[in-house]
N, C-alpha and C. Protein backbone atom coordinates (compact mmCIF):
# COMPACT_ATOMS: atom_id res chain seq x y z
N UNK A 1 -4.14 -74.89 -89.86
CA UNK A 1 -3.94 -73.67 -90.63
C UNK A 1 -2.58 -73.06 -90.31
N UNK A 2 -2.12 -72.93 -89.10
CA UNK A 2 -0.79 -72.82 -88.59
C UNK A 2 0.48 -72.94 -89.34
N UNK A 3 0.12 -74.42 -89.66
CA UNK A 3 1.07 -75.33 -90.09
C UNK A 3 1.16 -75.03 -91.40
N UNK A 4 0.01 -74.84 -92.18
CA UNK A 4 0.10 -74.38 -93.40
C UNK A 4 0.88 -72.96 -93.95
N UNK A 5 0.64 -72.08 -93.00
CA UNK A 5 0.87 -70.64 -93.30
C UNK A 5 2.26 -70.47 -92.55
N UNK A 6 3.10 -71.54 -91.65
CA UNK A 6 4.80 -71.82 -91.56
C UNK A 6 4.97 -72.34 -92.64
N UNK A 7 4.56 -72.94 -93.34
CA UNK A 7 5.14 -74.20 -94.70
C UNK A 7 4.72 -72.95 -95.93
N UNK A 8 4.04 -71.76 -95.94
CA UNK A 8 4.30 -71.33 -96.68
C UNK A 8 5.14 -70.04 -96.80
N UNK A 9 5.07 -69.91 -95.71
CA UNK A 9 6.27 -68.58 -95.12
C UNK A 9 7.75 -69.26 -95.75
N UNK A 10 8.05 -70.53 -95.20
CA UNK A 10 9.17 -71.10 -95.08
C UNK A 10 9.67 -71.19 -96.79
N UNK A 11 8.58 -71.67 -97.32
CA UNK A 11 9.11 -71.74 -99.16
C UNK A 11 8.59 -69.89 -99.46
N UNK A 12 8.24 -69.15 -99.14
CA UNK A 12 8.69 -67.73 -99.72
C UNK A 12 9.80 -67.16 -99.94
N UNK A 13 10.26 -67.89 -98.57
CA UNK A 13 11.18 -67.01 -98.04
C UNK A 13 12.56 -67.92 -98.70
N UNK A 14 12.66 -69.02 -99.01
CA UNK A 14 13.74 -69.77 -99.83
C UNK A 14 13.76 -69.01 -101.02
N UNK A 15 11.97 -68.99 -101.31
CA UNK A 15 11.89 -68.39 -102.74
C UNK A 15 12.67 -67.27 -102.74
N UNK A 16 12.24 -65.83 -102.15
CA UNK A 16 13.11 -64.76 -101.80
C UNK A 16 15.20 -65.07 -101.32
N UNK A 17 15.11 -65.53 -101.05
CA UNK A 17 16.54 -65.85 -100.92
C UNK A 17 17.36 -65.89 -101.98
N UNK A 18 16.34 -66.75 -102.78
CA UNK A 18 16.82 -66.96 -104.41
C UNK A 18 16.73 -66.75 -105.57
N UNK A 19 16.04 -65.32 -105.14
CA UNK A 19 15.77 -64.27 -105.43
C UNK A 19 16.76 -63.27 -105.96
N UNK A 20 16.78 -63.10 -104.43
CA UNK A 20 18.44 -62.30 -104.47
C UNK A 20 19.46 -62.68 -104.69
N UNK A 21 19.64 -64.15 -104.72
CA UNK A 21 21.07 -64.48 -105.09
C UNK A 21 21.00 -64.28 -106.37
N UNK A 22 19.84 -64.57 -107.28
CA UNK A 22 20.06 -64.24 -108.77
C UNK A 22 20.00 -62.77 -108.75
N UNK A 23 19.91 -61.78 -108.17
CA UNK A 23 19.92 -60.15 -108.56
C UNK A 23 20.91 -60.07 -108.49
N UNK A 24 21.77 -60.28 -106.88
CA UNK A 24 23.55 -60.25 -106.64
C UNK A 24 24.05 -60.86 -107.99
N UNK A 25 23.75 -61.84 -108.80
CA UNK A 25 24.93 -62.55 -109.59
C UNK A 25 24.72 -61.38 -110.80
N UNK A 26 23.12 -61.16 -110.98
CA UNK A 26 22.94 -60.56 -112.72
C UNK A 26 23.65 -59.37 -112.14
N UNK A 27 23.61 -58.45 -111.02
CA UNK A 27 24.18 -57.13 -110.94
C UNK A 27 25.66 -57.04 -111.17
N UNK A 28 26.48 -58.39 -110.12
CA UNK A 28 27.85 -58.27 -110.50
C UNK A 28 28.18 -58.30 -112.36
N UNK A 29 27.06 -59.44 -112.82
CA UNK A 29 27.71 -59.64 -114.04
C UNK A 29 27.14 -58.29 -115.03
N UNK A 30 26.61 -57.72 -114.56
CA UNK A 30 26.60 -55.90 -115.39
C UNK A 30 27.05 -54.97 -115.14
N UNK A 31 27.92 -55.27 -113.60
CA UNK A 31 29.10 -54.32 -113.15
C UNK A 31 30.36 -54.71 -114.36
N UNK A 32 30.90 -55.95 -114.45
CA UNK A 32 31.64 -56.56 -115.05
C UNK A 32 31.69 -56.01 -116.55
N UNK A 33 30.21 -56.58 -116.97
CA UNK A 33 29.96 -56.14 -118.38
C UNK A 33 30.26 -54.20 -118.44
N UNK A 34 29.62 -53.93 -117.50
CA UNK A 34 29.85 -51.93 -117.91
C UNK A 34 31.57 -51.56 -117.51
N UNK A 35 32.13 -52.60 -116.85
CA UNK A 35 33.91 -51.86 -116.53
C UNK A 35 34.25 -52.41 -117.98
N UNK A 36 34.30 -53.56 -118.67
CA UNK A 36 34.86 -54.07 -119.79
C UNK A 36 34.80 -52.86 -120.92
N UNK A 37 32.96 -52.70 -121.13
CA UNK A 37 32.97 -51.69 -121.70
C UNK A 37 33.73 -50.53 -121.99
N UNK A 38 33.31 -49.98 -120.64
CA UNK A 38 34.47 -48.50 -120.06
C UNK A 38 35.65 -48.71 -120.76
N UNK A 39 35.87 -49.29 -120.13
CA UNK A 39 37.89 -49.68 -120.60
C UNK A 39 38.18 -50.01 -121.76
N UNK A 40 37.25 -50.71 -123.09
CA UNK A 40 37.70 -51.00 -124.25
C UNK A 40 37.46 -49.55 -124.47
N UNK A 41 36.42 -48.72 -124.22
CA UNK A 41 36.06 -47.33 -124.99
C UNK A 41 37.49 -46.30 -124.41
N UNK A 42 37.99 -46.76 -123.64
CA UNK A 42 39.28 -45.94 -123.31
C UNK A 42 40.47 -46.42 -124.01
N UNK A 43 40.75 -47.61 -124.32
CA UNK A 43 41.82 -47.71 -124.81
C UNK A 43 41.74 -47.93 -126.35
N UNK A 44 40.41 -47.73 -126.72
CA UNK A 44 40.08 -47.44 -128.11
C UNK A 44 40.57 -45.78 -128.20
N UNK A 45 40.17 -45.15 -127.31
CA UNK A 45 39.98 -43.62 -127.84
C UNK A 45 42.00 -43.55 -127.36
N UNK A 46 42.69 -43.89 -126.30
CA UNK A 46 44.11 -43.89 -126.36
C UNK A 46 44.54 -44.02 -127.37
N UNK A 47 44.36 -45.46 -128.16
CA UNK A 47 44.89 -45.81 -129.16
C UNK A 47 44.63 -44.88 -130.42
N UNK A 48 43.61 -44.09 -130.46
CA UNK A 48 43.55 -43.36 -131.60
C UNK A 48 44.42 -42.03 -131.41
N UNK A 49 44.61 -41.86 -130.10
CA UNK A 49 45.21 -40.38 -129.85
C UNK A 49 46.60 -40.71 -130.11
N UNK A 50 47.32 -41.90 -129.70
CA UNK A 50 48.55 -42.68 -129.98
C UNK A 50 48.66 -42.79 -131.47
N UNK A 51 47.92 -43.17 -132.39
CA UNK A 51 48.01 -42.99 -133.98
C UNK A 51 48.37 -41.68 -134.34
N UNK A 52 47.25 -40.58 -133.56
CA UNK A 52 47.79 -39.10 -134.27
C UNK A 52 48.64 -38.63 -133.91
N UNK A 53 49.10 -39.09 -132.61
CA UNK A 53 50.28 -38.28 -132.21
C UNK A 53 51.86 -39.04 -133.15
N UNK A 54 51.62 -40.18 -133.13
CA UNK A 54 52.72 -40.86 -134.23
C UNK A 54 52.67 -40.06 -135.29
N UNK A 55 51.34 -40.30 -136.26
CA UNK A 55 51.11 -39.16 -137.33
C UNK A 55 52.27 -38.21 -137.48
N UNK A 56 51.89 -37.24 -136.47
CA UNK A 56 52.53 -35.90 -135.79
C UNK A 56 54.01 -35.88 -135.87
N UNK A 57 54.38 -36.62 -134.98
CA UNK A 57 55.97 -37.11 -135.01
C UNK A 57 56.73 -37.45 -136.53
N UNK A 58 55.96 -38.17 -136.62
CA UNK A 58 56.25 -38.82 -138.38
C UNK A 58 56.45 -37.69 -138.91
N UNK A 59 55.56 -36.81 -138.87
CA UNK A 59 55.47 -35.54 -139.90
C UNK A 59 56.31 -34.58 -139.91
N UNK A 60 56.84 -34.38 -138.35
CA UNK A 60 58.06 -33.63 -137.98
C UNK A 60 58.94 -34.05 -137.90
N UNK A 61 59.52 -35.36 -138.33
CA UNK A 61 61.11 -36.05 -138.40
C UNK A 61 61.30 -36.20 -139.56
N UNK A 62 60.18 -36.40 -140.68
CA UNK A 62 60.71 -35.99 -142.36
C UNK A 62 60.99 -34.51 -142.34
N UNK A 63 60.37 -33.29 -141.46
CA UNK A 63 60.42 -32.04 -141.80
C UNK A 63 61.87 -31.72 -141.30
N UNK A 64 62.14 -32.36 -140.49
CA UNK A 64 63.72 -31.78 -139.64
C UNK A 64 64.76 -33.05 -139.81
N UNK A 65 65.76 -32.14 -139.43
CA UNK A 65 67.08 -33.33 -139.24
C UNK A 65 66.89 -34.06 -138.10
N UNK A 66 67.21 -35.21 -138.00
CA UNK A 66 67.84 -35.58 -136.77
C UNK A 66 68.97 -35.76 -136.06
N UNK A 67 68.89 -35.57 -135.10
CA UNK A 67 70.28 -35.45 -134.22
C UNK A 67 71.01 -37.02 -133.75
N UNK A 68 70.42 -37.98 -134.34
CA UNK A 68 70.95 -39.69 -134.07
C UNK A 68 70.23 -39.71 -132.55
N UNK A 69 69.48 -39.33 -132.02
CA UNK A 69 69.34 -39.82 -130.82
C UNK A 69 68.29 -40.77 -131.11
N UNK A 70 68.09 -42.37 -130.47
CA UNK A 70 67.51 -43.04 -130.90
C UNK A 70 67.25 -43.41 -129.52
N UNK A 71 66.09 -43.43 -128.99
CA UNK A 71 65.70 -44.38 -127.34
C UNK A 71 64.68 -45.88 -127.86
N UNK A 72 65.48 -46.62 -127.61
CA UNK A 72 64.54 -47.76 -127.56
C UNK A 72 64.43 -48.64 -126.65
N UNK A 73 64.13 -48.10 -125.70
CA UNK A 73 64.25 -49.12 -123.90
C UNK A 73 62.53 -49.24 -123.65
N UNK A 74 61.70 -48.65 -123.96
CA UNK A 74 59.97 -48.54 -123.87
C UNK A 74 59.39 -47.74 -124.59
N UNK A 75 58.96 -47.76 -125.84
CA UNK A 75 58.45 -46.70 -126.69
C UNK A 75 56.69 -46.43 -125.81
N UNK A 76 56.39 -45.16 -125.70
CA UNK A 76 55.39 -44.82 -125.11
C UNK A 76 54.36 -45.62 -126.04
N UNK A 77 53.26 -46.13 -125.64
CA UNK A 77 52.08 -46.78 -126.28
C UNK A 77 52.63 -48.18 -127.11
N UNK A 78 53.54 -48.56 -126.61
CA UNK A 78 54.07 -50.30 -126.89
C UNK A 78 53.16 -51.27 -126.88
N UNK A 79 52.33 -51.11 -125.50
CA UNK A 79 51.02 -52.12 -125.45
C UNK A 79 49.92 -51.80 -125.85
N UNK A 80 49.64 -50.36 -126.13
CA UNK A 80 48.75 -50.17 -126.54
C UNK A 80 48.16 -50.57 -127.90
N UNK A 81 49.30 -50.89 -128.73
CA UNK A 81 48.91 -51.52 -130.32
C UNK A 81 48.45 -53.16 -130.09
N UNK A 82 48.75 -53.73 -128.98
CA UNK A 82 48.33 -55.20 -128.55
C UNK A 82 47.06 -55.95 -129.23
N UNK A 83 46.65 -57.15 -129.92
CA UNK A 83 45.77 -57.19 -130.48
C UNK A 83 45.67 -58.38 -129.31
N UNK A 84 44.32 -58.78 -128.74
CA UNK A 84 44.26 -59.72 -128.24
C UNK A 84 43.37 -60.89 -128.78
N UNK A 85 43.59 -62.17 -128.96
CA UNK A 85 43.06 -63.15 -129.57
C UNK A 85 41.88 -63.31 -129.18
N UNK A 86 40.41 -63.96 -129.96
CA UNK A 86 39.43 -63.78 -129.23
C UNK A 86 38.73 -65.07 -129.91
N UNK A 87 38.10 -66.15 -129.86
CA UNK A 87 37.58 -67.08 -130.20
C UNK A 87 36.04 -66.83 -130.03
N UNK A 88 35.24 -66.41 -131.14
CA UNK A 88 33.73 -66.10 -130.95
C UNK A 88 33.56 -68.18 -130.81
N UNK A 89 32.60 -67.52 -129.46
CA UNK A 89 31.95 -69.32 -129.48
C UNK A 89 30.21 -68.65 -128.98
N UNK A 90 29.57 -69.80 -128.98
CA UNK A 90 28.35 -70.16 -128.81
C UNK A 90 27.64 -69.05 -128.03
N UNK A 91 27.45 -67.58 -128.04
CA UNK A 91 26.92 -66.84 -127.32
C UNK A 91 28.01 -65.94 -126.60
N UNK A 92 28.15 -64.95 -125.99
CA UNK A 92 28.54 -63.75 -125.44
C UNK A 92 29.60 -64.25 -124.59
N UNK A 93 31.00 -63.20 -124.14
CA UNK A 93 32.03 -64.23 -123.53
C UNK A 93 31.42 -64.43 -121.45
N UNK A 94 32.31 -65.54 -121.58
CA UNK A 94 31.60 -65.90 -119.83
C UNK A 94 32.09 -64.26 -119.20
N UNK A 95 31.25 -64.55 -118.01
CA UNK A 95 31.90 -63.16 -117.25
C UNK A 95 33.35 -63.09 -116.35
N UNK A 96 33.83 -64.31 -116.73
CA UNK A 96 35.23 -64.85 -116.10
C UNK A 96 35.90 -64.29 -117.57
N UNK A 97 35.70 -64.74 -118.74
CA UNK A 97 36.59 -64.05 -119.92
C UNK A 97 36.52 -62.65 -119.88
N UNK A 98 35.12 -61.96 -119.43
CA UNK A 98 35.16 -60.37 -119.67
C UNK A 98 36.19 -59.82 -118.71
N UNK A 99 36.25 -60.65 -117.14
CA UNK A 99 36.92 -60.27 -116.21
C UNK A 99 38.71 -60.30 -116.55
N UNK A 100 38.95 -61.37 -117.50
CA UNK A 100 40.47 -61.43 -117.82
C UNK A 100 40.91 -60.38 -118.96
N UNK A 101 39.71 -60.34 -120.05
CA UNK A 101 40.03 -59.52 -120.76
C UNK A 101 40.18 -57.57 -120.40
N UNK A 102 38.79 -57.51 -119.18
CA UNK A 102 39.02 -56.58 -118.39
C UNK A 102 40.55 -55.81 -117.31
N UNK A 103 40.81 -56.89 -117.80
CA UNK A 103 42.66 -57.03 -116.82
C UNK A 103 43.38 -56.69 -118.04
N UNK A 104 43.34 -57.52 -119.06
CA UNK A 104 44.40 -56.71 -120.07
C UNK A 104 44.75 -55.30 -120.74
N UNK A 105 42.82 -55.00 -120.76
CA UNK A 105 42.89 -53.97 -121.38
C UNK A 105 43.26 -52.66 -120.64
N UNK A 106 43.11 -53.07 -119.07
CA UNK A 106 43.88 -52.41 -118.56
C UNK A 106 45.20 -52.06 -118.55
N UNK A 107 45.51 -52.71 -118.51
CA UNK A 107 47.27 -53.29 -118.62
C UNK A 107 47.58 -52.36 -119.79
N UNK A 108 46.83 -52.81 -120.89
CA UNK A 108 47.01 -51.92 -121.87
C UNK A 108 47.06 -50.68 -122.01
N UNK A 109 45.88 -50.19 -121.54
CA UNK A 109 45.15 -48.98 -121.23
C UNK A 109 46.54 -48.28 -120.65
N UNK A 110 47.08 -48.76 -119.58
CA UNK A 110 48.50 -48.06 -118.74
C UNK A 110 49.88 -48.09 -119.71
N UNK A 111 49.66 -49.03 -120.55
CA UNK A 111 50.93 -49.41 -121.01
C UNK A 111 52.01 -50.10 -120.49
N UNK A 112 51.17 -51.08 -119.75
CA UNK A 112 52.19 -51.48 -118.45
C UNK A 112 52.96 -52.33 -119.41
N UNK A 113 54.11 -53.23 -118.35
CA UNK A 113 54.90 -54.23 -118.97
C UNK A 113 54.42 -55.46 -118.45
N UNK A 114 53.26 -55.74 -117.87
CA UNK A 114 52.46 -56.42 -117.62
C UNK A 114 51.68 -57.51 -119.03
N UNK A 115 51.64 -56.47 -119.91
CA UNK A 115 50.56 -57.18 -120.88
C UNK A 115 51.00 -58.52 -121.37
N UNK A 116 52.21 -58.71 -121.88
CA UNK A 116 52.45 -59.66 -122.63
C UNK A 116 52.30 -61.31 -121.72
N UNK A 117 52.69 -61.08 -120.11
CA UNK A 117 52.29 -62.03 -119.32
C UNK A 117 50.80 -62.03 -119.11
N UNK A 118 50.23 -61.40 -119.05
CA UNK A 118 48.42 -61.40 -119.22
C UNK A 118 47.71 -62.36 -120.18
N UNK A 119 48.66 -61.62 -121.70
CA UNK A 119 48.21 -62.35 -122.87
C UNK A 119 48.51 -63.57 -123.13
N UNK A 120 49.71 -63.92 -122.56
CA UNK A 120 50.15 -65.45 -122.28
C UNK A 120 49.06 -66.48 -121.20
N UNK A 121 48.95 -65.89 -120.43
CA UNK A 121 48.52 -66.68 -119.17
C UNK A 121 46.80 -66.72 -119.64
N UNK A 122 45.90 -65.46 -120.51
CA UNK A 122 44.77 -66.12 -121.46
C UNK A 122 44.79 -66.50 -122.42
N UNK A 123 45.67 -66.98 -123.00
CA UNK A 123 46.03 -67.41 -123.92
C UNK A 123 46.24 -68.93 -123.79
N UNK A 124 46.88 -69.59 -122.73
CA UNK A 124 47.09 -70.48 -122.49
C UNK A 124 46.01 -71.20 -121.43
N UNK A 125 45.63 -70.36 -120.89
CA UNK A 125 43.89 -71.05 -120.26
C UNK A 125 43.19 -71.33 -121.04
N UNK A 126 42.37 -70.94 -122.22
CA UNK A 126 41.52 -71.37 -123.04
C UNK A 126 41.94 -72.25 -123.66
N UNK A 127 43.12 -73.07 -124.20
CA UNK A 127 42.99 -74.24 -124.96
C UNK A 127 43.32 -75.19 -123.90
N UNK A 128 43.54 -75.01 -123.01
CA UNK A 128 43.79 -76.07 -121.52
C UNK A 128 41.91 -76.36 -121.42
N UNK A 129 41.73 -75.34 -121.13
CA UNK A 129 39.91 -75.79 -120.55
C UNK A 129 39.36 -76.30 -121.63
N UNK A 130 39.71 -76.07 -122.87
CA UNK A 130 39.10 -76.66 -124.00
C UNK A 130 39.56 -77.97 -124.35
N UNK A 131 40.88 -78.54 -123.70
CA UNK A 131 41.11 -80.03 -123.96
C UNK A 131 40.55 -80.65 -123.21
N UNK A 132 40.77 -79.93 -121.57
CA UNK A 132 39.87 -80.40 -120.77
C UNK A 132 38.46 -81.21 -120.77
N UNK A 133 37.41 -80.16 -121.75
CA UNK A 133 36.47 -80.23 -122.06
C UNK A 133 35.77 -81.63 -122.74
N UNK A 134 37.10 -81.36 -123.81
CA UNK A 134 37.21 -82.42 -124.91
C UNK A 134 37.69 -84.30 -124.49
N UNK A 135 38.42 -84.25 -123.09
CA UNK A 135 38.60 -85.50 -122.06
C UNK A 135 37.30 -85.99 -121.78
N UNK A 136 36.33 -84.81 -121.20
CA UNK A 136 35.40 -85.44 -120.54
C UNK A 136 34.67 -86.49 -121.06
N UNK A 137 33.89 -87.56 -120.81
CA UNK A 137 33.13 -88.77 -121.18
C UNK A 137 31.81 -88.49 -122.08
């Protein structure tokens, strides 16, 4: 009876182990999923405040003269108009795509000068892993 009730302790407790490793993975991947979220709903609502305020501007440079001053070294919200490419495939993106796309939209989100190397570097991973794919036997 001993022996029985170690041999079943011993597979509970694997069981439980692996348990939790699937809670740890589903939790990270709904941390992941709720920052992606967050951040598209922010640089959605930027980008709209960036439209009206253009609006705005627009509206007051037909109303007035201008003085020739022209700055074009970083127009504020440059990255923020960024469209990023998105290939719908077979079900919801991996949580490695939410995590890259989670990086851009940051990028975005700041307006960094970051984005365009972001968008390159996912841009150029997905048809690499996809030839990849397409090698295999």
């Amino acid at each position: 009876i001993l022996e029985e009730i170690e041999t079943a302790i011993k597979e509970y407790s694997e069981e439980l182990v692996q348990q939790l490793a699937l809670r740890d993975e589903l939790e990270f991947e709904k941390e992941v999923k709720n920052s992606f979220i967050s951040v598209l709903i922010e640089v959605q609502n930027k980008q709209k405040e960036h439209k009206e305020t253009a609006k705005k501007k627009k509206k007051l440079k037909n109303g007035s003269s201008q003085n020739g001053k022209n700055e074009r070294s970083h127009m504020p919200g440059t990255y923020l108009t960024t469209v990023i490419p998105y290939e719908k495939k077979n079900g919801p993106p991996s949580v490695e795509d939410l995590q890259i796309l989670t990086k851009i939209l940051r990028a975005m989100k700041e307006d960094s000068e970051k984005v365009p190397s972001l968008l390159t570097d996912y841009i150029l991973k997905d048809p690499i892993a996809t030839i990849c794919e397409q090698m295999k036997p």
